[in-house]
C-alpha atoms as a PDB file:
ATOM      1  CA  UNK A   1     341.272 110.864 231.579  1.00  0.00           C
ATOM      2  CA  UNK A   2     337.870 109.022 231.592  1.00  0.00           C
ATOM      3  CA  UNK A   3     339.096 106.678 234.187  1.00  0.00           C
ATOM      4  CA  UNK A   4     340.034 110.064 236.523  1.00  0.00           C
ATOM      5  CA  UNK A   5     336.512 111.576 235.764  1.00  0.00           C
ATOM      6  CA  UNK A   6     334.487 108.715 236.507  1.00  0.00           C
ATOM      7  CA  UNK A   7     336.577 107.903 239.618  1.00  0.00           C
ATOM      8  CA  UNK A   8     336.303 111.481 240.939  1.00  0.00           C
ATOM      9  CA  UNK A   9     332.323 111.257 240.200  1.00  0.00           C
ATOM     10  CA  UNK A  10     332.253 107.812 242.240  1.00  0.00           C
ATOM     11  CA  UNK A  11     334.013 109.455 245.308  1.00  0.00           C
ATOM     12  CA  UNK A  12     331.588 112.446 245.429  1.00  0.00           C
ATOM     13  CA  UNK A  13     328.653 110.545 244.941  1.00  0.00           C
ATOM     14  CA  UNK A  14     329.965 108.208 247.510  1.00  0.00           C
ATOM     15  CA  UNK A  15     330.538 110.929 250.040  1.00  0.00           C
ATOM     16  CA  UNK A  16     327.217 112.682 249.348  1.00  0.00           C
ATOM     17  CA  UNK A  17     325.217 109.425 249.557  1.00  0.00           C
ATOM     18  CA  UNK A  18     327.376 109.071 252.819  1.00  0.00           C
ATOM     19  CA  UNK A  19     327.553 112.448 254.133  1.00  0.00           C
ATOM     20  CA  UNK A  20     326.345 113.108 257.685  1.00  0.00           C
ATOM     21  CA  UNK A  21     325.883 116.452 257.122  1.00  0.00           C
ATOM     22  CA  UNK A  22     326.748 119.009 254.150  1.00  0.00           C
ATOM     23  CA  UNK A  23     326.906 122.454 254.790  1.00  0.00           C
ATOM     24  CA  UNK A  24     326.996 125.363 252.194  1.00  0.00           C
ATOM     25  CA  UNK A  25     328.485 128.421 252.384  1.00  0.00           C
ATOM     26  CA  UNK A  26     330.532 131.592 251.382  1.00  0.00           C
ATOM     27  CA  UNK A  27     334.457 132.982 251.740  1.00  0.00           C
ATOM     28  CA  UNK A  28     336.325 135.825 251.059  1.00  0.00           C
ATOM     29  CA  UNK A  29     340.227 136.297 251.868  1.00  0.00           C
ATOM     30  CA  UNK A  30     343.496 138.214 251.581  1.00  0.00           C
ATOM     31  CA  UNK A  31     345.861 136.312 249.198  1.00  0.00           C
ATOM     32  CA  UNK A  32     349.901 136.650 249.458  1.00  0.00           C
ATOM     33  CA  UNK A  33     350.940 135.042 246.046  1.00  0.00           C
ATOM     34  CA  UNK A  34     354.169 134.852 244.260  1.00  0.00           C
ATOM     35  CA  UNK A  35     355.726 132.994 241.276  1.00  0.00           C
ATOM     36  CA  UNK A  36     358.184 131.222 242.288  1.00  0.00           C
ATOM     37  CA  UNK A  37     361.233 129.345 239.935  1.00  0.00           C
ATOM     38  CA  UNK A  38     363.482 130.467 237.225  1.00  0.00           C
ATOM     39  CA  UNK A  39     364.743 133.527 236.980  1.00  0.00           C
ATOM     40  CA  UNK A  40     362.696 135.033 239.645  1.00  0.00           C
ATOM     41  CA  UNK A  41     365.315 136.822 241.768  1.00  0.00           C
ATOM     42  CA  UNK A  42     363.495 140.071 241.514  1.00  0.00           C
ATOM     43  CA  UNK A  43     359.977 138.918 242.124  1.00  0.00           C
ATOM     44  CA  UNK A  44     358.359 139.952 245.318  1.00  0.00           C
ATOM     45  CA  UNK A  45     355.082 138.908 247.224  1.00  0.00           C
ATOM     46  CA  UNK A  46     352.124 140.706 245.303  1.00  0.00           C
ATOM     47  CA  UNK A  47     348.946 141.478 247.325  1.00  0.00           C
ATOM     48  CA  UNK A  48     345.428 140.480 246.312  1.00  0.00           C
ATOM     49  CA  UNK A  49     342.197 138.708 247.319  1.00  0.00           C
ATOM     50  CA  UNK A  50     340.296 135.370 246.340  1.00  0.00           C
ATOM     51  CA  UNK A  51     336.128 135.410 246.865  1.00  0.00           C
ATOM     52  CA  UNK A  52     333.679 132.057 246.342  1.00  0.00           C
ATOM     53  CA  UNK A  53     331.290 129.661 247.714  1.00  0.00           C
ATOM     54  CA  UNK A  54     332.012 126.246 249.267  1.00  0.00           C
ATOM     55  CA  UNK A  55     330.213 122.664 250.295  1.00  0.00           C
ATOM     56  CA  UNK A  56     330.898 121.296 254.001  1.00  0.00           C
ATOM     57  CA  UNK A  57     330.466 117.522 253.386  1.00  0.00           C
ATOM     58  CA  UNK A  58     330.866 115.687 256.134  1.00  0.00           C
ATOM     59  CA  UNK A  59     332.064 112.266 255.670  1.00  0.00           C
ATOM     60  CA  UNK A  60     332.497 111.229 259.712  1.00  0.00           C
ATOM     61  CA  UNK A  61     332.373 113.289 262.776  1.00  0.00           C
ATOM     62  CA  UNK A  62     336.410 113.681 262.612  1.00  0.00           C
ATOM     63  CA  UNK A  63     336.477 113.927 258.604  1.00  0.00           C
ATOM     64  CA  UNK A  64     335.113 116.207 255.799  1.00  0.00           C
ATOM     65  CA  UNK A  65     335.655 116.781 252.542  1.00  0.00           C
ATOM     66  CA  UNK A  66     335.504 120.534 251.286  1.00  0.00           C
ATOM     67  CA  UNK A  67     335.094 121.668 247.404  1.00  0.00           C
ATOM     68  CA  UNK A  68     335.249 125.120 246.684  1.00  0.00           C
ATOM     69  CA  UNK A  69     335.241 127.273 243.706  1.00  0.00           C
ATOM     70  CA  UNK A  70     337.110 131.013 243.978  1.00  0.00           C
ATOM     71  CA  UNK A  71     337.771 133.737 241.960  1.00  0.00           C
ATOM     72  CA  UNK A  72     341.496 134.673 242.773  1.00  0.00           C
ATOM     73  CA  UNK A  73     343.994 137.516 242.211  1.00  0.00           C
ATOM     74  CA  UNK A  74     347.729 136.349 242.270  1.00  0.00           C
ATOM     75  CA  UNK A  75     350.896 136.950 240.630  1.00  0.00           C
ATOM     76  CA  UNK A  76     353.762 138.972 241.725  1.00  0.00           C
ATOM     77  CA  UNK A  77     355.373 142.424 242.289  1.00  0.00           C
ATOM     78  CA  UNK A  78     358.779 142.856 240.067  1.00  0.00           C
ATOM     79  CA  UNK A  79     361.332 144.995 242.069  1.00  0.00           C
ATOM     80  CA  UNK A  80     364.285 146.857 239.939  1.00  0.00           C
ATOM     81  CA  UNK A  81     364.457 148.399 236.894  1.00  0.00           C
ATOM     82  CA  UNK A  82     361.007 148.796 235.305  1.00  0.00           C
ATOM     83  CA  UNK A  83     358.913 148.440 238.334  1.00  0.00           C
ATOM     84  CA  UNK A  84     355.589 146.323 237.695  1.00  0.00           C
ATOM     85  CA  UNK A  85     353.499 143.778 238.056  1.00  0.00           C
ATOM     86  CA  UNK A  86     352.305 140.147 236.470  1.00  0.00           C
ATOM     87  CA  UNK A  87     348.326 140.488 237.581  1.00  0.00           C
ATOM     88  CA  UNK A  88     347.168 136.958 237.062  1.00  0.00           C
ATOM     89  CA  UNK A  89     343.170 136.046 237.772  1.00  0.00           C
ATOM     90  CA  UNK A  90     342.014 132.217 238.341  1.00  0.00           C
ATOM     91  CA  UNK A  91     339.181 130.804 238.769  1.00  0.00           C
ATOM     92  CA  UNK A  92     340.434 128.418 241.562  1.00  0.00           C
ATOM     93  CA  UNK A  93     338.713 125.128 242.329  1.00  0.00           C
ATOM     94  CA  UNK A  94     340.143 123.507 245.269  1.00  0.00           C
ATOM     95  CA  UNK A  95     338.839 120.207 246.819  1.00  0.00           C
ATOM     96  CA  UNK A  96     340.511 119.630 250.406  1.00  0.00           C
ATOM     97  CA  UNK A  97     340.047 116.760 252.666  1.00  0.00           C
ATOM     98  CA  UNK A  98     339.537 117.931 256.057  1.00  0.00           C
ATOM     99  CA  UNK A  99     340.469 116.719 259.529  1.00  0.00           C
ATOM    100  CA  UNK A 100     339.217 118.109 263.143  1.00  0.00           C
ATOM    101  CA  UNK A 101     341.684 117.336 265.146  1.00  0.00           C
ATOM    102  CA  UNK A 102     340.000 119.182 267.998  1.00  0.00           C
ATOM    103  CA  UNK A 103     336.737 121.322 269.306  1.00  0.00           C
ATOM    104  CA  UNK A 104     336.991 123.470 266.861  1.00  0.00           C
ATOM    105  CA  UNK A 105     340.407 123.258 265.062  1.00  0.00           C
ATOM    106  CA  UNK A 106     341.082 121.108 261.847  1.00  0.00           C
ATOM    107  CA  UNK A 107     343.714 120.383 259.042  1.00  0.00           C
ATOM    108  CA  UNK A 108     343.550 119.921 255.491  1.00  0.00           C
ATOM    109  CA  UNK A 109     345.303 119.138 252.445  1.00  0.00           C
ATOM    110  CA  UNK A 110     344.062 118.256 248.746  1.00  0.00           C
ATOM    111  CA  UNK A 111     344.612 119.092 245.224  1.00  0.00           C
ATOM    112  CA  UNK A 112     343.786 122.653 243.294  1.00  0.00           C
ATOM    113  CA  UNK A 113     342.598 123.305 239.651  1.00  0.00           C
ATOM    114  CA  UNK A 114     343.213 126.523 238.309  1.00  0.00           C
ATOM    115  CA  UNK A 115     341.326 127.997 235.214  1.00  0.00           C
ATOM    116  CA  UNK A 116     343.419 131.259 233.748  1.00  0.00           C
ATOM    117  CA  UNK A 117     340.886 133.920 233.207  1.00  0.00           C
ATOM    118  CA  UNK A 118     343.358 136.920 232.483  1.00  0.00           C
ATOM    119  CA  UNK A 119     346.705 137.562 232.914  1.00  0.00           C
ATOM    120  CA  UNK A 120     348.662 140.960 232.601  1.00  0.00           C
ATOM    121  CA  UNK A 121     352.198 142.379 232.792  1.00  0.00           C
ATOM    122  CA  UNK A 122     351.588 145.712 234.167  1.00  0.00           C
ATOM    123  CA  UNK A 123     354.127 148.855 234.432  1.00  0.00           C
ATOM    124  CA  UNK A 124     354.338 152.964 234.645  1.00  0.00           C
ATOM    125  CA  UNK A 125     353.555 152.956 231.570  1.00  0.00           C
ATOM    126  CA  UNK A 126     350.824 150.619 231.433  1.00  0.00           C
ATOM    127  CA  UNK A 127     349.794 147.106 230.384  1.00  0.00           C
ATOM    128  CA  UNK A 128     350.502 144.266 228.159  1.00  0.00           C
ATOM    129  CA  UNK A 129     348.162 140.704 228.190  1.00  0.00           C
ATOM    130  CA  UNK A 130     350.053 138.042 228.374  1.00  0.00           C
ATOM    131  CA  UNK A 131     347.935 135.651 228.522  1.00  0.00           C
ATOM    132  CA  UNK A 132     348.859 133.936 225.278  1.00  0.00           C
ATOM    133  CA  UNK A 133     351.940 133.169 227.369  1.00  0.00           C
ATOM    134  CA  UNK A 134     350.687 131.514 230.493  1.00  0.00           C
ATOM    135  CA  UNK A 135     349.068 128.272 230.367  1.00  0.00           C
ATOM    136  CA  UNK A 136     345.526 128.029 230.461  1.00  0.00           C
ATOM    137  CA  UNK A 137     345.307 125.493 233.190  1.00  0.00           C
ATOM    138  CA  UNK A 138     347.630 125.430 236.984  1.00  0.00           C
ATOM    139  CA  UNK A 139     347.448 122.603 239.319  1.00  0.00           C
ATOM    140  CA  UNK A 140     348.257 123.046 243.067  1.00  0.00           C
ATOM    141  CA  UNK A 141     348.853 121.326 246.306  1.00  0.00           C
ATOM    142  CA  UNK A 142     346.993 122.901 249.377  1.00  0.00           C
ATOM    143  CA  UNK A 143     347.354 122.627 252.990  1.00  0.00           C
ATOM    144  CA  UNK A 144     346.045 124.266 255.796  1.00  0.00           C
ATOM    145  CA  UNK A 145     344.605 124.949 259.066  1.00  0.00           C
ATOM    146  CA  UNK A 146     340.748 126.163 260.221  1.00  0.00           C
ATOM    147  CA  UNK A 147     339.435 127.630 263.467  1.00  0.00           C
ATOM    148  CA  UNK A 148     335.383 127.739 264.257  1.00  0.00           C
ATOM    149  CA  UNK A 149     335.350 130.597 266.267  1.00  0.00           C
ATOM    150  CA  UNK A 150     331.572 130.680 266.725  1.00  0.00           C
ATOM    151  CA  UNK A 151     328.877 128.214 265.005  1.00  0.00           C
ATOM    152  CA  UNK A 152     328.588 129.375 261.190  1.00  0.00           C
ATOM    153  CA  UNK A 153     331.929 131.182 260.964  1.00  0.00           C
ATOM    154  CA  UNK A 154     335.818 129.940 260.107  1.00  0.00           C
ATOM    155  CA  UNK A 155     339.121 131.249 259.987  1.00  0.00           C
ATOM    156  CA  UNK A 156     341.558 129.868 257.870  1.00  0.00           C
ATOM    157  CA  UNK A 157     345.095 129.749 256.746  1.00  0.00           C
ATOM    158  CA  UNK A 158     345.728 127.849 253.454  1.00  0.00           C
ATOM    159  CA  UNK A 159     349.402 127.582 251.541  1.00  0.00           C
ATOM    160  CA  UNK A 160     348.868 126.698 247.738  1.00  0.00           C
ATOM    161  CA  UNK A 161     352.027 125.781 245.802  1.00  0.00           C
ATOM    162  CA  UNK A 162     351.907 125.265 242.277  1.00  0.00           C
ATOM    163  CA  UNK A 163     352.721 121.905 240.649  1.00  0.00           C
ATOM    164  CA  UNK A 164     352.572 122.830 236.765  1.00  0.00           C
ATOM    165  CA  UNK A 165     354.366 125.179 235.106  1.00  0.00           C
ATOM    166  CA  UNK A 166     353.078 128.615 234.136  1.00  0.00           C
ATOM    167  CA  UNK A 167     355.168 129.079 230.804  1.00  0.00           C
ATOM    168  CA  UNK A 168     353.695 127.818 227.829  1.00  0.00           C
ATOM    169  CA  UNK A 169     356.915 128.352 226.014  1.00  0.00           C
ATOM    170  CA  UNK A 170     360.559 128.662 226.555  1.00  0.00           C
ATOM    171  CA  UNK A 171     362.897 126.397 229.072  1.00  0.00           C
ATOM    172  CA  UNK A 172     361.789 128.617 232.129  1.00  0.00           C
ATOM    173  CA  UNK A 173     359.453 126.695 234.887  1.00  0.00           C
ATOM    174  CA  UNK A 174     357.991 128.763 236.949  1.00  0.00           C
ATOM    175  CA  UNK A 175     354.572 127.880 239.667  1.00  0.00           C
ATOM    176  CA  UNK A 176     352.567 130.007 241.973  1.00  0.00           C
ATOM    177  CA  UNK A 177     353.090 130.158 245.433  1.00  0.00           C
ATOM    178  CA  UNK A 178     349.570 131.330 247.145  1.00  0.00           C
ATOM    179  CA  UNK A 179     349.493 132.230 251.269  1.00  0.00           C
ATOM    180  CA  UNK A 180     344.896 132.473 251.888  1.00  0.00           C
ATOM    181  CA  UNK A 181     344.038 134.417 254.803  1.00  0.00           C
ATOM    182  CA  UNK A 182     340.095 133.818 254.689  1.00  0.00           C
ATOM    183  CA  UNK A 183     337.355 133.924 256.360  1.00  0.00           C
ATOM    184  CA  UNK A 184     334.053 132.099 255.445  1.00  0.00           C
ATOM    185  CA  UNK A 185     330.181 131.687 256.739  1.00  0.00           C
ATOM    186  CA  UNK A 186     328.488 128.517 256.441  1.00  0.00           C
ATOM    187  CA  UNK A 187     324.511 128.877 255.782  1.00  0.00           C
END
């Protein structure tokens, strides 16, 4: 774990010491998330919104590197008997490497932390925390796609999937599934 820690440190300080050109700045999005896996047949896509700030470091003038840290709203709708919800809020720290493949148009991919900050099972008639049941920590894999259309603002489209499982008990493995409609400002 040491090994991971210090290598991650030596690639950011090598990319800030590098950097032609770092660029702060703030998003908020629409978020289509699910849990996907075992028995999840009456799961459906759950509604809810992700908010945070982010670092532009440019590496080239093709390549960047983008770290990000977002609060996030996912989980999923259950349809069928006993209507409800599982409300789950992250705080999300993605770090994608980014690629302009044109003008204004670039591509990413990269790896996601997740820190669990609640998690609830909610129905008519009313709620239960279950987050003694979830794990504490998700990881994800992102990719995605980014349009500049003026100077300081972006649209983007990001898929998340989930790579770790959710349950922190029992033979069930379920992940999140995230869809990120955002748009963000850099300062």
């Amino acid at each position: 774990m040491k090994k991971i820690l210090l290598t991650a440190v030596a690639v950011f300080g090598f990319a800030f010491a590098n950097a032609q050109e770092t660029k702060f700045g703030a998003k908020a999005g629409l978020n289509l998330s699910n849990v996907t896996g075992d028995n999840t047949d009456d799961n459906k896509m759950k509604v809810g919104f992700q908010v945070g700030a982010f670092a532009n470091i440019g590496i080239s003038e093709q390549f960047a590197v983008q770290p990000e840290v977002l609060f996030s709203t996912q989980g999923n709708k259950i349809d069928g008997p006993g209507d409800g919800s599982v409300e789950l809020n992250y705080i999300n720290i993605p770090i994608m490497a980014q690629y302009k493949v044109a003008d204004k148009f670039t591509l990413e991919a990269g790896p996601q932390i997740g820190f669990l900050m609640s998690a609830k099972l909610k129905f008519d008639g009313g709620s239960i925390d279950v987050k003694d049941q979830i794990n504490s920590t998700d990881f994800g894999i992102g990719v995605g796609a980014g349009y500049d259309v003026a100077e300081n603002i972006n649209l983007g489209l990001r898929y998340t999937i989930g790579v770790s499982n959710l349950n922190k008990e029992g033979d069930d493995k379920n992940a999140n599934s995230n869809l990120a409609f955002a748009i963000g400002y850099r300062f």
